[in-house]
C-alpha atoms as a PDB file:
ATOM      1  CA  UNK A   1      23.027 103.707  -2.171  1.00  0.00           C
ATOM      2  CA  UNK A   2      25.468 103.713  -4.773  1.00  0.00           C
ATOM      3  CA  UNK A   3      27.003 100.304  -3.236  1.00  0.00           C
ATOM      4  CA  UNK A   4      23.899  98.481  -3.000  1.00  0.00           C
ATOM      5  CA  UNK A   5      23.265  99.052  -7.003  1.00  0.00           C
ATOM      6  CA  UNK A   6      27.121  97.875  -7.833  1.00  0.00           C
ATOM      7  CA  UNK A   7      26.251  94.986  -4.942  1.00  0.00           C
ATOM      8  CA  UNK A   8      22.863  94.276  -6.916  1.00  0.00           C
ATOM      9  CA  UNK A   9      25.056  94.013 -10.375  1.00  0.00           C
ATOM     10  CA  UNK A  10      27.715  92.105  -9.162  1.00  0.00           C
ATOM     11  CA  UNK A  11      24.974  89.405  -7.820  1.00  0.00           C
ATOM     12  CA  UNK A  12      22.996  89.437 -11.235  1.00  0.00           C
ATOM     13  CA  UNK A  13      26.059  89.288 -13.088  1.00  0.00           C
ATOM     14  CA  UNK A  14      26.958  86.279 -10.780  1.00  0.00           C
ATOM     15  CA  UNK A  15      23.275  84.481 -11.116  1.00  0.00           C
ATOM     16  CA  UNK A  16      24.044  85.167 -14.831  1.00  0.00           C
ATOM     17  CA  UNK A  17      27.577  83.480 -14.693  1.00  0.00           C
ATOM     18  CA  UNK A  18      26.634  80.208 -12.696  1.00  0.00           C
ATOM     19  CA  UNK A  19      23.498  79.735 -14.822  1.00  0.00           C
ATOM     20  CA  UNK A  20      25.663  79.346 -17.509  1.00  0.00           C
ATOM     21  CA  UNK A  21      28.555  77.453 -16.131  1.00  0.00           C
ATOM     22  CA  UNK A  22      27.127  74.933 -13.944  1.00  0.00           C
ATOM     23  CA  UNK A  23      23.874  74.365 -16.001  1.00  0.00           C
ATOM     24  CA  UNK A  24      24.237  70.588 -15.321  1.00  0.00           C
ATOM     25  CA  UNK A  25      24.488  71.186 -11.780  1.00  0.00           C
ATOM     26  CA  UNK A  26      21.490  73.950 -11.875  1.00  0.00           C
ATOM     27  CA  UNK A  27      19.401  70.959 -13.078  1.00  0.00           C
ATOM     28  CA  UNK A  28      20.530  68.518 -10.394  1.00  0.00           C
ATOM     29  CA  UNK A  29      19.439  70.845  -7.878  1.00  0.00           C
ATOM     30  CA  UNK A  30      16.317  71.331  -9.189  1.00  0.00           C
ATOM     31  CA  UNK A  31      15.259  67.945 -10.034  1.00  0.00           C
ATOM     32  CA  UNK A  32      16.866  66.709  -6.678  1.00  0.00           C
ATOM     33  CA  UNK A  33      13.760  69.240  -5.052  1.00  0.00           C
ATOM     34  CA  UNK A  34      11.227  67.521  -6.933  1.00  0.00           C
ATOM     35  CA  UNK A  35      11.240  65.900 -10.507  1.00  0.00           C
ATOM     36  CA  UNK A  36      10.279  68.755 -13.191  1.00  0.00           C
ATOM     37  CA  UNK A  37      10.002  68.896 -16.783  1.00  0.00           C
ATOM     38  CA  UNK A  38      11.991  71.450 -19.588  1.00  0.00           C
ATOM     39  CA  UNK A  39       9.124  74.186 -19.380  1.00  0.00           C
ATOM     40  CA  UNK A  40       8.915  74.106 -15.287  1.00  0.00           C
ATOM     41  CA  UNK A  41      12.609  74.252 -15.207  1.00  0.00           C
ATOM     42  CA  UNK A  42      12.576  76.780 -17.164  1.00  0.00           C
ATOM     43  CA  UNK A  43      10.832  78.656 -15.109  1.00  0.00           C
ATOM     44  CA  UNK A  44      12.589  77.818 -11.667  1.00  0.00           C
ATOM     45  CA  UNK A  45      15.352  78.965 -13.442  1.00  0.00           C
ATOM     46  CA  UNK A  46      13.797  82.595 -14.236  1.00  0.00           C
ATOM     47  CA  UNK A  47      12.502  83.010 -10.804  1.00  0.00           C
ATOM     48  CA  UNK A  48      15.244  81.994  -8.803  1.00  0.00           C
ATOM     49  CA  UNK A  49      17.989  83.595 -11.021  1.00  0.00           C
ATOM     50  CA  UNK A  50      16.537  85.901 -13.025  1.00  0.00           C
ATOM     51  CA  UNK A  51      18.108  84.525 -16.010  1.00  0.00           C
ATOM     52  CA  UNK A  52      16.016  83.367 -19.228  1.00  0.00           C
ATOM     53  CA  UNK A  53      17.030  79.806 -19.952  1.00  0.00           C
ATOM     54  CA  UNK A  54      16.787  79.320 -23.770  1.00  0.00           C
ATOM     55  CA  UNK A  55      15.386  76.029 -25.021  1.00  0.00           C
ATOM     56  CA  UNK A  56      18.702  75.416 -27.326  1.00  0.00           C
ATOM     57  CA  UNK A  57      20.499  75.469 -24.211  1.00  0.00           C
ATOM     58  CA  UNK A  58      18.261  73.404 -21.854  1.00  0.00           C
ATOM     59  CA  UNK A  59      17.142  70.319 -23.942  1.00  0.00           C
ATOM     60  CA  UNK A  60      21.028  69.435 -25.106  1.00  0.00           C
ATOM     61  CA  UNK A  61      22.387  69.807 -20.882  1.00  0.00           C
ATOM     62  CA  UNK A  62      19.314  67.287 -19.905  1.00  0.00           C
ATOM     63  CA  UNK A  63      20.376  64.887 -22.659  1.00  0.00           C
ATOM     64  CA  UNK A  64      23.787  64.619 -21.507  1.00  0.00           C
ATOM     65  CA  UNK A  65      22.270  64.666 -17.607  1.00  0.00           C
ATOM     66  CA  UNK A  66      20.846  61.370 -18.960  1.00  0.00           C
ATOM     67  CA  UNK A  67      23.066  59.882 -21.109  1.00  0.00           C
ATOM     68  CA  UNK A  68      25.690  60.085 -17.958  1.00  0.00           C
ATOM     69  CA  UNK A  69      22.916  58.741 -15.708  1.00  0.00           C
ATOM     70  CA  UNK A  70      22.955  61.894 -13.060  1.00  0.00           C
ATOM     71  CA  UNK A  71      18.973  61.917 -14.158  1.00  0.00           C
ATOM     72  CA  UNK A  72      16.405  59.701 -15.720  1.00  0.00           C
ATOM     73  CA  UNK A  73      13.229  61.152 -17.795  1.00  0.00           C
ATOM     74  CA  UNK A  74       9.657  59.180 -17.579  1.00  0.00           C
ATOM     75  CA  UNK A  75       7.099  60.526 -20.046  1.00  0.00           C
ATOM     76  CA  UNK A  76       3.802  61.085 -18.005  1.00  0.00           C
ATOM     77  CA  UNK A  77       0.001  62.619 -19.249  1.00  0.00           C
ATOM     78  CA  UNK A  78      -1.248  65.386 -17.724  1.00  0.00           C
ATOM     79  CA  UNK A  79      -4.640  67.355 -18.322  1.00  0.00           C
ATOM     80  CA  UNK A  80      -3.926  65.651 -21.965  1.00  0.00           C
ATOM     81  CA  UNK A  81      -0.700  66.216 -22.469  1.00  0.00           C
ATOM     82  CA  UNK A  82       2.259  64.064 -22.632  1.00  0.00           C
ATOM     83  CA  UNK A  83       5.472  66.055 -20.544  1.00  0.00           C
ATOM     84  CA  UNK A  84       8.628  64.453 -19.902  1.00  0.00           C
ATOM     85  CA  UNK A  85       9.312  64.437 -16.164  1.00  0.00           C
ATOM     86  CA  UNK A  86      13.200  64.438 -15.092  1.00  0.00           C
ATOM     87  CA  UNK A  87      14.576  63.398 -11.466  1.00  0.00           C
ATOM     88  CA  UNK A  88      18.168  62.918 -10.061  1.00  0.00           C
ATOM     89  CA  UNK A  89      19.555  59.668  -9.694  1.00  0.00           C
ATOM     90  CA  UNK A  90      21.785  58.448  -7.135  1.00  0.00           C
ATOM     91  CA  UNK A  91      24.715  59.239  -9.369  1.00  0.00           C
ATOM     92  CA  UNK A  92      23.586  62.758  -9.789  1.00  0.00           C
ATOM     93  CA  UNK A  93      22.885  63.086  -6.063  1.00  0.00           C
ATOM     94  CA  UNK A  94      26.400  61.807  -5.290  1.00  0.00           C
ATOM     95  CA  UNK A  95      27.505  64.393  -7.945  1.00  0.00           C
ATOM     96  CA  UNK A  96      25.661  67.067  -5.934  1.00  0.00           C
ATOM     97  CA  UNK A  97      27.505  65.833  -2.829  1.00  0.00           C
ATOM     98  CA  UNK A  98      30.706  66.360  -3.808  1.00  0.00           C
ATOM     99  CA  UNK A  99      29.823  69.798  -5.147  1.00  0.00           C
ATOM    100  CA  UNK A 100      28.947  70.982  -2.403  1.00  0.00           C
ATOM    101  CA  UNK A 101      31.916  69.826  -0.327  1.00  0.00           C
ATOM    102  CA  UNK A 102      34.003  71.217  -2.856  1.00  0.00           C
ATOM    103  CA  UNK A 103      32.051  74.869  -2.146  1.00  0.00           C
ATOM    104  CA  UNK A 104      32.769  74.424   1.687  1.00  0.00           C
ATOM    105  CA  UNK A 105      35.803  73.482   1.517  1.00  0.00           C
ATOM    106  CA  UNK A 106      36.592  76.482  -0.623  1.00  0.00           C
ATOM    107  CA  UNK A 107      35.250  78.685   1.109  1.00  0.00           C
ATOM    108  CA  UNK A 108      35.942  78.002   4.694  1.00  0.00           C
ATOM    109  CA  UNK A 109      37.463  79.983   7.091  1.00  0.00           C
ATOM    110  CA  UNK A 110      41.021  78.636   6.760  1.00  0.00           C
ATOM    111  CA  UNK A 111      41.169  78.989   2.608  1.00  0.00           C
ATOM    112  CA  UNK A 112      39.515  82.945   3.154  1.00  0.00           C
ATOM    113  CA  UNK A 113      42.272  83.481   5.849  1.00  0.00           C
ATOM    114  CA  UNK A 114      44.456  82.354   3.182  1.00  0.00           C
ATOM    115  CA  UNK A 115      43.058  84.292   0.809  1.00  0.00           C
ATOM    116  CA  UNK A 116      43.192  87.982   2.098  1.00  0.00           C
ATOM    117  CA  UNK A 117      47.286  87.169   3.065  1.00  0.00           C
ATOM    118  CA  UNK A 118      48.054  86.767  -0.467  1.00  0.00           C
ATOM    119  CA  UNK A 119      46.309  89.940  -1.403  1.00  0.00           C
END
């Protein structure tokens, strides 16, 4: 039982970690599932992390997203309101790409092989 808690930090502490340190990449994913805006991603983030994504952090990373051109913004009314809506462009997706080929290449069999030998 006692494993499962230090397991259960370790992965919170982890959800923690990448929410800050790959925020731009965070968004990318989420945009790349369907366009959002700040308070939805917001959210996304919360449920599927855990994490509470401040404002002061968000706004600032989906500037940048934009000014790079990894994401474009389109300001749209709904029930009255005027929300800015963000999806991934085909930079950003190609960004995603070679994220996640850098993950698998990381962590495939050969580098964890590799790994546990130099321990």
């Amino acid at each position: 039982m006692k494993s499962q808690a230090i397991n259960q930090a370790f992965e919170a502490e982890l959800k923690r970690r990448f929410v800050n340190d790959f925020l731009d990449l965070l968004i990318l994913q989420l945009v790349q599932a369907q366009p959002a805006w700040g308070y939805n991603i917001i959210k996304k983030t919360e449920a599927k992390y855990g994490v509470n994504l401040r404002h002061g952090a968000l706004y600032p990373m989906l500037n940048t997203l934009e000014t790079k051109g990894l994401i474009t913004s389109r300001k749209e009314i709904e029930k009255g309101r005027v929300r800015k809506t963000y999806k991934i462009t085909l930079a950003g997706k190609q960004l995603l790409q070679t994220y996640y080929s850098f993950l698998k290449e990381q962590t495939s069999t050969n580098k964890a092989k590799n790994w546990k030998k130099a321990k």
